[in-house]
Each structure stands twice: as structure tokens, then as C-alpha cells.
Protein backbone atom coordinates (compact mmCIF):
# COMPACT_ATOMS: atom_id res chain seq x y z
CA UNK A 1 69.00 115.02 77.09
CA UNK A 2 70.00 111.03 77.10
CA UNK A 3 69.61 109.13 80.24
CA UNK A 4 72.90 107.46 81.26
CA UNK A 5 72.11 104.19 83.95
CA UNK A 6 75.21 103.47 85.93
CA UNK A 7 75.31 100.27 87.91
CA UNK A 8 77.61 100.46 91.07
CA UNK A 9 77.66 103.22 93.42
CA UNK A 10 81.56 103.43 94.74
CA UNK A 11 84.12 105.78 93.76
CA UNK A 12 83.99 104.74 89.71
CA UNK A 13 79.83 105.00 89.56
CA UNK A 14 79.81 107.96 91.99
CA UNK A 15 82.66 109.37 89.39
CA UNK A 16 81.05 108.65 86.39
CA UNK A 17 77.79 110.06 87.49
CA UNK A 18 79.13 113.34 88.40
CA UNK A 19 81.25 113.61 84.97
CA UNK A 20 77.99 112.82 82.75
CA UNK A 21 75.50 115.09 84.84
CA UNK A 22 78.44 118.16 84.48
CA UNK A 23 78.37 117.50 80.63
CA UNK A 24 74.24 117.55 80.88
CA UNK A 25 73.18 114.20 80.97
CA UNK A 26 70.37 112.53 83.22
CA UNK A 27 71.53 109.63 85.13
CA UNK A 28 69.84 106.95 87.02
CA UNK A 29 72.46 105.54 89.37
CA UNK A 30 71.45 101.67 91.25
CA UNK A 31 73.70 100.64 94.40
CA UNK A 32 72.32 97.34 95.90
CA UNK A 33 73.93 98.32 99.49
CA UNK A 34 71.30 100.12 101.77
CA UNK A 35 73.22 103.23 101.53
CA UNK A 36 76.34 104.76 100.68
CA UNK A 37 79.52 103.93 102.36
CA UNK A 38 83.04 102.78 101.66
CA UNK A 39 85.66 100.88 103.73
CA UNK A 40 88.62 100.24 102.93
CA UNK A 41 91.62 102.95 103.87
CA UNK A 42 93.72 104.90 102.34
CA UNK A 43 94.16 106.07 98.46
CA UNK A 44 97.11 107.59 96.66
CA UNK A 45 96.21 110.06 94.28
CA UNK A 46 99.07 110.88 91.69
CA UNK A 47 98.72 114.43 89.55
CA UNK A 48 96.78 112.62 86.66
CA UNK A 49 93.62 112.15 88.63
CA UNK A 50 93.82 114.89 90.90
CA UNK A 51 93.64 117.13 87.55
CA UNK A 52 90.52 115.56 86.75
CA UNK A 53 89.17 116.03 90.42
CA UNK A 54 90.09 119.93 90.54
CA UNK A 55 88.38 119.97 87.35
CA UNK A 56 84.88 118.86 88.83
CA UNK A 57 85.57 121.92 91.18
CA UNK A 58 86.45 119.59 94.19
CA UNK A 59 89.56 121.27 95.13
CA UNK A 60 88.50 123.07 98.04
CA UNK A 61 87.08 120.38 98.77
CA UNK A 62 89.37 117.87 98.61
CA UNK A 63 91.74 120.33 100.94
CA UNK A 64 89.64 120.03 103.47
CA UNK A 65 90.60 115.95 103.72
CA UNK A 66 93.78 115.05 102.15
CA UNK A 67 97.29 114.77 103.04
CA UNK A 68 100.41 116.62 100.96
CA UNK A 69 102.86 114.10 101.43
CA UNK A 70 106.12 115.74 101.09
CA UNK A 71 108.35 112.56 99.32
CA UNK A 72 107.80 108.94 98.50
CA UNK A 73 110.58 106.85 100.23
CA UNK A 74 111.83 103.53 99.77
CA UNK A 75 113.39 101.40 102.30
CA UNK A 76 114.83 98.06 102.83
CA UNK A 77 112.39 96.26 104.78
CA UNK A 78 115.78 94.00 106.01
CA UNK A 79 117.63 96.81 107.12
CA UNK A 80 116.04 99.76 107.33
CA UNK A 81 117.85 101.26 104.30
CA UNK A 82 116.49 103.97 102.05
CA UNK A 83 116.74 102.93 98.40
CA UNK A 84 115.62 105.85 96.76
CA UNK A 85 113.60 108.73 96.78
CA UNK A 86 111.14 110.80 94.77
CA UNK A 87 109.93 114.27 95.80
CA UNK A 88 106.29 114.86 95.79
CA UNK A 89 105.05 118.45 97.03
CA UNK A 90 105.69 121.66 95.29
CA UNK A 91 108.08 119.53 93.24
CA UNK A 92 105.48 117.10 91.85
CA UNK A 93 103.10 119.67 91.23
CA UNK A 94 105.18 122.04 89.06
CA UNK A 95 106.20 119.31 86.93
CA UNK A 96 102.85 118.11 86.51
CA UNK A 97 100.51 120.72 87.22
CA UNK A 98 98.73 119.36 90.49
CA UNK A 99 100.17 117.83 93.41
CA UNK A 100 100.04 114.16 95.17
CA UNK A 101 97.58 113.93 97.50
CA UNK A 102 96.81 111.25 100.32
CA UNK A 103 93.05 110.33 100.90
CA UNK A 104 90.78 108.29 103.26
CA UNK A 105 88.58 105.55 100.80
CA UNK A 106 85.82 107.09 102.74
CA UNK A 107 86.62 111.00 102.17
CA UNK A 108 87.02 110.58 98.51
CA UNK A 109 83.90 108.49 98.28
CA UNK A 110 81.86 111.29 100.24
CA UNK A 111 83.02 114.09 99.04
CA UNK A 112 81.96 112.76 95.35
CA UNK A 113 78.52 111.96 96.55
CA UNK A 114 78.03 116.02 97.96
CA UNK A 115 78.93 116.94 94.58
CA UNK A 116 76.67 114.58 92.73
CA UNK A 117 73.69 115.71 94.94
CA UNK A 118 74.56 119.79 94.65
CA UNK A 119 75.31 118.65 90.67
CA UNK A 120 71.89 117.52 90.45
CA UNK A 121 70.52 115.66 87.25
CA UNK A 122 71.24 112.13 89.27
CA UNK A 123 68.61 110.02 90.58
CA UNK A 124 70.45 107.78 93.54
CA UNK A 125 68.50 104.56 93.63
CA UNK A 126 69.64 102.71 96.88
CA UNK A 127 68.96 98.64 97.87
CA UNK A 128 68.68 98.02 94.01
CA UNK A 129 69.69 94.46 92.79
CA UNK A 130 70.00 94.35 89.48
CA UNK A 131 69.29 90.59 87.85
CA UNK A 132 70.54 91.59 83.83
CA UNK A 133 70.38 93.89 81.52
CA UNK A 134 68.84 93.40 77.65
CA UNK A 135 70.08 96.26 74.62
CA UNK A 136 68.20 96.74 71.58
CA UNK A 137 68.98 99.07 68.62
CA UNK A 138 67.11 101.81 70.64
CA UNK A 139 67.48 101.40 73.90
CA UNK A 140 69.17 99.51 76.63
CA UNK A 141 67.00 97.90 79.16
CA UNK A 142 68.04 97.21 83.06
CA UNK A 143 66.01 94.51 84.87
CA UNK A 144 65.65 94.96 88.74
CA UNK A 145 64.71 93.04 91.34
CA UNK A 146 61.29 93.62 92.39
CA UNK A 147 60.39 93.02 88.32
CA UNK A 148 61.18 96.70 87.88
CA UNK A 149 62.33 97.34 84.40
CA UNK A 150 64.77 101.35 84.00
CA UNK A 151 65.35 101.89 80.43
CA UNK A 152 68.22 104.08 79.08
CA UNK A 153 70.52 105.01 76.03
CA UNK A 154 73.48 103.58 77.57
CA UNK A 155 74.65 101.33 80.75
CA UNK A 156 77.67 101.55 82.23
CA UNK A 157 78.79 98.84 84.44
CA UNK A 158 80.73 100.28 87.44
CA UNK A 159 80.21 97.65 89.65
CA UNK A 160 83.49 96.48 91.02
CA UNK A 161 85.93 93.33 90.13
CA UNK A 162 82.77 90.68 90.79
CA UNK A 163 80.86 92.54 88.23
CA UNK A 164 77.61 90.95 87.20
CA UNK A 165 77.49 93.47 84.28
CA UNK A 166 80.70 92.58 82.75
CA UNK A 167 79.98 88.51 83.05
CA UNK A 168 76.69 89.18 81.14
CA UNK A 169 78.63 91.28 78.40
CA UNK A 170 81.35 89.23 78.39
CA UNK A 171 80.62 85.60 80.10
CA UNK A 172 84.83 85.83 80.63
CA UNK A 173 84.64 83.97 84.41
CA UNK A 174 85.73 85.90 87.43
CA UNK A 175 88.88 87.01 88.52
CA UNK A 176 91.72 84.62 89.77
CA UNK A 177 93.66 84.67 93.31
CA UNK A 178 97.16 86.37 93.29
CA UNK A 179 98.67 84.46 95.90
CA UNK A 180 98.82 87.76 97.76
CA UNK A 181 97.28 88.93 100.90
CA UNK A 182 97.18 92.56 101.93
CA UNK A 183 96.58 93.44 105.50
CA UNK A 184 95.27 96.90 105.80
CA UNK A 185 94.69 99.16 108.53
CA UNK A 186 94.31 102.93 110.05
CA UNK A 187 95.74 104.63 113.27
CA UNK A 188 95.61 107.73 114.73
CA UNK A 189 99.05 109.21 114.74
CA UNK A 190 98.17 110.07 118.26
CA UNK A 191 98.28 106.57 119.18
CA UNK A 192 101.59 106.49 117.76
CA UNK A 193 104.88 106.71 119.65
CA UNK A 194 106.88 110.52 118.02
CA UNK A 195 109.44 108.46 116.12
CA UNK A 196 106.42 106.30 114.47
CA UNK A 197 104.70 109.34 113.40
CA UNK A 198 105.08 109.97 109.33
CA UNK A 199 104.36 112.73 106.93
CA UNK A 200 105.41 111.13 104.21
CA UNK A 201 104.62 108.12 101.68
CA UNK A 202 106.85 104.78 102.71
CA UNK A 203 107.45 101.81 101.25
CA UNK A 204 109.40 98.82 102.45
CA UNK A 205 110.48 96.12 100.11
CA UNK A 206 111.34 92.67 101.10
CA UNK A 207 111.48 89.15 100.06
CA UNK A 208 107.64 88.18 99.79
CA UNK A 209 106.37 90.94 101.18
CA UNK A 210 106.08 94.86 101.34
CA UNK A 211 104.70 97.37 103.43
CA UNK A 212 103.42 100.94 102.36
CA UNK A 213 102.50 103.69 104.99
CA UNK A 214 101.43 107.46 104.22
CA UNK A 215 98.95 110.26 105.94
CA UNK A 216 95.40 110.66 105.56
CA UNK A 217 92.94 113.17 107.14
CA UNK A 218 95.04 115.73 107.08
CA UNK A 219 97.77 114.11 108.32
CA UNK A 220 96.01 112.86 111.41
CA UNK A 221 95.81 109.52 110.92
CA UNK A 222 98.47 106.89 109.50
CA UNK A 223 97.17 104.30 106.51
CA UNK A 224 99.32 101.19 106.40
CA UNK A 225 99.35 98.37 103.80
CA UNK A 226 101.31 94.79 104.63
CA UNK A 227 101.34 92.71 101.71
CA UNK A 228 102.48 89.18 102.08
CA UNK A 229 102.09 85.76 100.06
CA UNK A 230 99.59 83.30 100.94
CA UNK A 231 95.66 82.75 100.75
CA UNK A 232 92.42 83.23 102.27
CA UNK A 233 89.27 81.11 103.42
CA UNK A 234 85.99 82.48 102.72
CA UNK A 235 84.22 84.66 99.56
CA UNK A 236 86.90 86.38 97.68
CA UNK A 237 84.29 88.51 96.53
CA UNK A 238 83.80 90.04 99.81
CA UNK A 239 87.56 91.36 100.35
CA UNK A 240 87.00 92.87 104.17
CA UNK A 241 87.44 89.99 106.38
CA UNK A 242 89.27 90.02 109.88
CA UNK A 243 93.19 89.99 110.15
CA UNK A 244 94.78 88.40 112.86
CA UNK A 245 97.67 91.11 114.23
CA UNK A 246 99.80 88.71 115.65
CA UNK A 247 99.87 87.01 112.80
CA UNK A 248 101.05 89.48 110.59
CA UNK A 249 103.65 90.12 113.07
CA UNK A 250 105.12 86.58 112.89
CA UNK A 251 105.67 87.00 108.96
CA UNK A 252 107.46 90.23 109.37
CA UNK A 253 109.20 89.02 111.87
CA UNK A 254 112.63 88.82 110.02
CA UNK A 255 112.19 92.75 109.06
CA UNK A 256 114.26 95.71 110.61
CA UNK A 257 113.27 97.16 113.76
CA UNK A 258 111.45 100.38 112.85
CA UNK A 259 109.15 98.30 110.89
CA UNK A 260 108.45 95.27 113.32
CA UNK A 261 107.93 98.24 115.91
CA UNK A 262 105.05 100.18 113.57
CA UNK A 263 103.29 96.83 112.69
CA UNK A 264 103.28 96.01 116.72
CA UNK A 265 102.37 99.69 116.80
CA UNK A 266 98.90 98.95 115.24
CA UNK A 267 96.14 96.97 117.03
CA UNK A 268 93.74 95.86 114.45
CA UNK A 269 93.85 94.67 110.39
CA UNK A 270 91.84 94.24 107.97
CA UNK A 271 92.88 91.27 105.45
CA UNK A 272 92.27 91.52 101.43
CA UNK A 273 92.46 88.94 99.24
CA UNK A 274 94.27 89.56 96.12
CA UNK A 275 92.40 89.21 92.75
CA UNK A 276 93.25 90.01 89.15
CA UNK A 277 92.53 89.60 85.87
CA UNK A 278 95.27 89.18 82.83
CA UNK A 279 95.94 93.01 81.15
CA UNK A 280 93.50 93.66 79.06
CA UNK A 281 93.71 92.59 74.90
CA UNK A 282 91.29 94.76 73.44
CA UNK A 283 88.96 97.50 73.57
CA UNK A 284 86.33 94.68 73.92
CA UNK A 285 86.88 94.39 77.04
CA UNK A 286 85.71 97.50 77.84
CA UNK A 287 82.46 98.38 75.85
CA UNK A 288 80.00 96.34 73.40
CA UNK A 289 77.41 97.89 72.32
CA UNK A 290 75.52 100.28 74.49
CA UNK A 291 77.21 99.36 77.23
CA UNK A 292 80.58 100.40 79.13
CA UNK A 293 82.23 98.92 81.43
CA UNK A 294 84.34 101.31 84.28
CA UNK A 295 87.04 100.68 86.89
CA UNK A 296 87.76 97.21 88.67
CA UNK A 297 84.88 95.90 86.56
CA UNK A 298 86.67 96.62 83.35
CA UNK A 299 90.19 96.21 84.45
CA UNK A 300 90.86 95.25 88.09
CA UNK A 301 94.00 96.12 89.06
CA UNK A 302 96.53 94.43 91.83
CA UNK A 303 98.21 97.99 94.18
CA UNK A 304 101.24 98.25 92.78
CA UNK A 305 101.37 101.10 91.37
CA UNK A 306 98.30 102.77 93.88
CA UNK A 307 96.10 103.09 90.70
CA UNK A 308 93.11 101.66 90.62
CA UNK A 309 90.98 104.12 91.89
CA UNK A 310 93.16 106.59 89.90
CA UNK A 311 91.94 104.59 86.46
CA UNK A 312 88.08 104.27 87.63
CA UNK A 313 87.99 108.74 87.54
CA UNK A 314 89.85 108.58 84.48
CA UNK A 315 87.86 106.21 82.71
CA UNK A 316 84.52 108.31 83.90
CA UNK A 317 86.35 111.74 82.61
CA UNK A 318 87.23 110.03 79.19
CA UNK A 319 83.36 108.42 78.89
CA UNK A 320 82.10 111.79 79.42
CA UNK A 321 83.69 113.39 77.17
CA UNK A 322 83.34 111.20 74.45
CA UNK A 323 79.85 111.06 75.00
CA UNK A 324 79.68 115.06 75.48
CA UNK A 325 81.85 115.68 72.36
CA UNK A 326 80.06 112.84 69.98
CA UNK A 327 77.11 115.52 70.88
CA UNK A 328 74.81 112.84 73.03
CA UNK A 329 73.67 115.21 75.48
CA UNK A 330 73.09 118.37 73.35
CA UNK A 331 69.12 119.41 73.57
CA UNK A 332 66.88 121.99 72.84
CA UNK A 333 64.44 122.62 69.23
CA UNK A 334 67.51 121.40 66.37
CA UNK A 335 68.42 117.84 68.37
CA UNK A 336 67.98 114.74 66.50
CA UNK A 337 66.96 112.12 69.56
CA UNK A 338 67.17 109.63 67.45
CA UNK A 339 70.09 110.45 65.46
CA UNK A 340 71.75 110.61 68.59
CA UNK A 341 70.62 107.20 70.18
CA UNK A 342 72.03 105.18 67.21
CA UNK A 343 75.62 107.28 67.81
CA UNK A 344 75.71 105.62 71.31
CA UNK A 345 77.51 102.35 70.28
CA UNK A 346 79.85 104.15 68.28
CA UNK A 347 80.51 106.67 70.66
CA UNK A 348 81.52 103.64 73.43
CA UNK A 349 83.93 102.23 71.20
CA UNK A 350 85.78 105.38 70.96
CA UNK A 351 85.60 105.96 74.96
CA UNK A 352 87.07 101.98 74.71
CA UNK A 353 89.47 102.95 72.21
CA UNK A 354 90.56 105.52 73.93
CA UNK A 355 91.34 104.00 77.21
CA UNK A 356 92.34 100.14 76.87
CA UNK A 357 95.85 100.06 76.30
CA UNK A 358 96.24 102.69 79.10
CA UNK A 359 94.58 100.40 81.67
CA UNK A 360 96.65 97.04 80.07
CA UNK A 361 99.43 99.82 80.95
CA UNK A 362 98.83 100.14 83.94
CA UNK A 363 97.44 96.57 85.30
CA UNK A 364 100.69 94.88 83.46
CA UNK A 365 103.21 97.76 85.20
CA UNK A 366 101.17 97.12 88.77
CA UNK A 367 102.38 93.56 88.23
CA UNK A 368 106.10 93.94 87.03
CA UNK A 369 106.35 96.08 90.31
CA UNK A 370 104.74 93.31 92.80
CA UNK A 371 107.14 90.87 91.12
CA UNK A 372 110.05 93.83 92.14
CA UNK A 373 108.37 94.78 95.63
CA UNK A 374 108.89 90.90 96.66
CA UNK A 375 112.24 90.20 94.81
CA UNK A 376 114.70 88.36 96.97
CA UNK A 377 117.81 87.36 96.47
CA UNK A 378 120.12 87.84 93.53
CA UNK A 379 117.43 89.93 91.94
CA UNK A 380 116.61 92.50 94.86
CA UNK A 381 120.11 93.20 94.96
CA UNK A 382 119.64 93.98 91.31
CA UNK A 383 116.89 96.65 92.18
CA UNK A 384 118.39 98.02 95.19
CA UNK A 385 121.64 98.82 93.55
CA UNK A 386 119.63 100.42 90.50
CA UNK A 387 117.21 102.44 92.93
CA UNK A 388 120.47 103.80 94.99
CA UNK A 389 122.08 104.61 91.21
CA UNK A 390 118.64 106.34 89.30
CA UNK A 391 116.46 106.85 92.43
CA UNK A 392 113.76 109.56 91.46
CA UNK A 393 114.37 108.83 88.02
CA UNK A 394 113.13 105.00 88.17
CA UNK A 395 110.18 106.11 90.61
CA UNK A 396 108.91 108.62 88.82
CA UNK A 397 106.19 108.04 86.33
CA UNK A 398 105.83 110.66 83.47
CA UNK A 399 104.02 108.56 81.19
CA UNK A 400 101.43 108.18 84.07
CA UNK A 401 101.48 111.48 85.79
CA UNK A 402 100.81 113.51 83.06
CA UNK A 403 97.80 111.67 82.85
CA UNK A 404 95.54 110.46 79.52
């Protein structure tokens, strides 16, 4: 058995633990936050990674959470207009083999940590800074705080767009502003007046600015998105700060009724920064030696295209099964450890081989779409008479869906 440490305890680390203790490895996760939590709101989950996620065996529990959004609508934020449409429900999932679910940040994230402790094999190390890591033709050696020293066959670096890991691998700088600011917040449909109430996944395109809404909880509650232009005070690196509500109802101001009433509908917002990254060149980018690099921290992604937790499972289902496949984690009287130790940097450039130019995909299509979301002018009229011509067939994503 090889010992797999994983740096970064959200939904990539969390998924990447689970995937390598299900193909028999021992991991040694490190979170430096005092326990396990996520903010944030709402995820889409398309039929690619919700294969994966029934896979792990989480579909019961994964019911137990989620939305079924029954269509993905797209409206002129001006007007009020729908654009186009694409079915999701029993349509999506018989043309892709698993449906398109809607998910609270914080559901996903917990429900991955139950499995990873009834998994077993994981050893959750909470409040653990980690200062740098040091590889050698052996080993791969993680330095704590606290000058405690964790020694493994591999590290993979899960530990979001800021991630220390990837500047010591790759010393490439951090990520750059977009120029975007996305306002995010949750409300009990309750709360919400009947004709406010949704059951579907919206999106509202206007000049500068777009809006996404869709269930979570089982419906219960409403996630909504507001993405406008401008920029933020403060640490980008810490992406929850305070949004002003009247604010954000000044710069939609201009937007059709329905709209200005569900942003007036909703009392408090939580304001993201924007950051990216170009698309990613090379496999490089993603592993060097006996270490990988997973999700945001590999390949941060702007949420155009509501992928970026979608990636971050993928990339942990590919690792493992490179790893499992290249033979890694096989044991017992006939297993070479050493043989398999030198495989591991090998075996990393064929998990970055095999997923680069899927994530440049996907982080270069996320930001062809923002550039469409916010067209104005001559140009949105150009996508708003193609959506009403192709509709479902410009939404919908085969190359995506039908996952790696």
C-alpha cells in the first residue's frame, strides 16, 4: 500500500481522498482551517461528474440533497425574453446516462467527508499549515508547521486557486483579477413571493452583467449568482467578503422587472472577486515529479460554464485511476515497493496527460461564454438571434457531458 498526502481539504482534496482510499491507497489528508466547512452556495452538477459521484456509491446520498432541475432557461435580462432552452431531467439523463443535479457547496462538501470517514484508509489532519514540500527519488517529503515532517510516495496539491503547492512547483505568480464581481447569495423559497419561486436553472444575459438562479436542498431554497464588472478592496485570496444589496440593485437597475423584483427579493450577498489564470499550455502545469496538482490549484476556472467543481472530481477520478491501473496500490507477498515508488512520476504524467487539454477546454470555453453572457450591442443581438434559431442545440454540451 503507498501513502498518498493530499494538501487541501475542500471538495477537490475531500474528492481525491475518497477516489485513492476506494482504489486501496492510504492517505494522509492536511486542511489548515480548524475544521471542515464550506461556504459558498450553490453548484451545478452536469452528467459527467455526477457519473463519477454515483460511482463512489453516493447516489442515495446525493438524493437526499439535490435539486432535479427540470430545464436550463435563458432570458433577456432587458426584457424578460427567453432565448433558448435546453431540457435537463429525464431528457438529460437518457442522453447521457445520469441526470443534472443542483447542490448546496456545503451538501456536496459533507456528504464527501461521510464517505471518506465510512471509506476509511484516510487520516484527516485538521489546523495543519503546511510551509513546503521537498521530493527525492524515493520519497516526497511535506514540511508542517510545528517542524513536523509527513513523508509519502506522492503529493497532490488540492489546495485551491492561492495554492502554495503549485507556486513551489511552479513559482508561476498568482492568479490575475477578471474585472468581474459575482454577488452570491441563498433564500428560502419560502421567503419568496409564488411568482419568484423557481424549479428550474435561469440565466439572464445582459450588457456587463448576468444573473443565474436554480434550486438547491431539494428545491427548498433558491441559489442566485449576479455577475457584474468592476473590482474589489481587500485580499483577493479570501473571496467571501460582504456585498452591499442596494448596491447590486443600482447596477441592475436598467434590467426587466421580474429580475429587478428577485434581486430586491433577496436581503443579503455575498461578493466574489473574480480570478483566473490563462488556459493551461501543457501537462506541466499539472504534475512534476511526484507531485499533482488538482482543481482551482491546477486550473482555476472563471463560472461560465458552472465547472469548476465539476473538473476538481474529475481530475481526482482520473488520478486514481492512473495510479490504481499503473498498479501503485497493489499489496500483498509478490509487490515490488520499490518498483512501484520509482513508477510514481511516470504514473503523474500520464494522470497530467490525460487531463490538461480537457481543463484548457474548459477554462478557455468558461471565458468565450463570459465574453457572450456580457455582450451588448451589435454582438448580443448576434447571440440572441442564434440562441432563438439553434436553442438546445448551442446550449448543450456533448463534448462535456459525456464526460472524460
Amino acid at each position: 500500500m503507498r501513502k498518498v498526502l493530499i494538501v487541501g481539504g475542500g471538495i477537490g482534496g475531500l474528492s481525491a481522498a475518497l477516489a485513492c482510499t476506494r482504489a486501496g491507497a492510504e492517505v494522509a489528508l492536511f486542511e489548515r482551517s480548524a475544521m471542515f466547512s464550506e461556504f459558498g452556495a450553490g453548484i451545478q452538477l452536469s452528467p459527467n461528474v455526477v457519473k463519477i459521484l454515483y460511482g463512489w456509491g453516493l447516489q442515495q446520498a446525493l438524493a437526499e440533497v439535490v435539486a432535479l432541475p427540470d430545464r436550463l432557461q435563458v432570458r433577456s435580462a432587458s426584457s424578460g425574453a427567453v432565448l433558448g432552452t435546453l431540457r435537463l431531467g429525464e431528457v438529460m439523463a437518457r442522453r447521457y446516462g445520469a441526470p443534472y443535479l443542483t447542490i448546496h457547496r456545503a451538501d456536496l462538501h459533507q456528504l464527501l467527508l461521510i464517505a471518506l470517514q465510512q471509506q476509511g484508509g484516510a487520516a484527516l489532519n485538521l489546523s495543519s499549515t503546511v510551509i513546503s514540500f521537498e521530493q527525492t527519488e524515493r520519497d516526497v517529503a511535506l514540511q508542517l508547521a510545528q517542524d513536523q515532517l509527513v513523508r509519502g510516495d506522492l503529493l497532490v496539491g488540492a489546495d485551491g486557486g492561492w495554492s502554495g503547492i503549485r507556486q513551489q512547483l511552479l513559482a508561476d505568480g498568482t492568479p490575475q483579477p477578471t474585472g468581474h464581481l459575482a454577488y452570491r447569495a441563498l433564500i428560502s423559497q419560502a421567503r419568496l413571493p409564488v411568482h419568484l419561486r423557481s424549479s428550474q436553472v435561469t440565466a439572464w444575459l445582459g450588457p456587463q452583467m448576468h444573473v443565474v438562479q436554480y434550486p438547491v436542498r431539494g428545491g427548498e431554497w433558491l441559489n442566485v449568482v449576479a455577475i457584474v464588472h468592476g473590482q474589489v478592496q481587500g485580499d483577493m485570496s479570501h473571496w467571501d467578503h460582504s456585498g452591499n444589496a442596494v448596491e447590486l440593485q443600482q447596477r441592475l437597475q436598467a434590467t426587466c422587472k421580474p429580475l429587478r423584483d428577485l434581486i430586491q427579493a433577496v436581503p443579503d450577498w455575498r461578493l466574489w472577486a473574480l480570478s483566473i489564470r490563462p488556459p493551461m499550455r501543457s501537462g506541466r502545469e499539472q504534475a512534476g515529479g511526484r507531485v499533482a496538482l488538482l482543481g482551482d490549484a491546477a486550473h482555476p476556472m472563471v463560472p461560465y460554464l458552472a465547472q469548476g467543481a465539476g473538473m476538481a472530481i474529475e481530475d481526482a477520478a482520473v488520478l486514481a485511476d492512473v495510479l490504481e491501473e499503473g498498479g501503485l496500490f497493489a499489496d500483498g507477498p509478490g509487490a515490488d515497493s520499490a518498483d512501484a515508488a520509482s513508477r510514481v512520476p511516470g504514473l503523474l504524467r500520464q494522470y497530467a496527460q490525460q487531463r490538461w487539454q480537457r481543463n484548457a477546454r474548459v477554462q478557455a470555453t468558461a471565458i468565450r461564454n463570459g465574453n457572450i453572457f456580457h455582450a451588448s450591442g451589435l454582438m448580443a443581438l448576434a447571440r440572441n438571434a442564434a440562441m432563438k434559431i439553434r436553442g438546445e442545440g448551442l446550449m448543450d454540451q456533448p463534448w462535456l457531458y459525456q464526460g472524460a
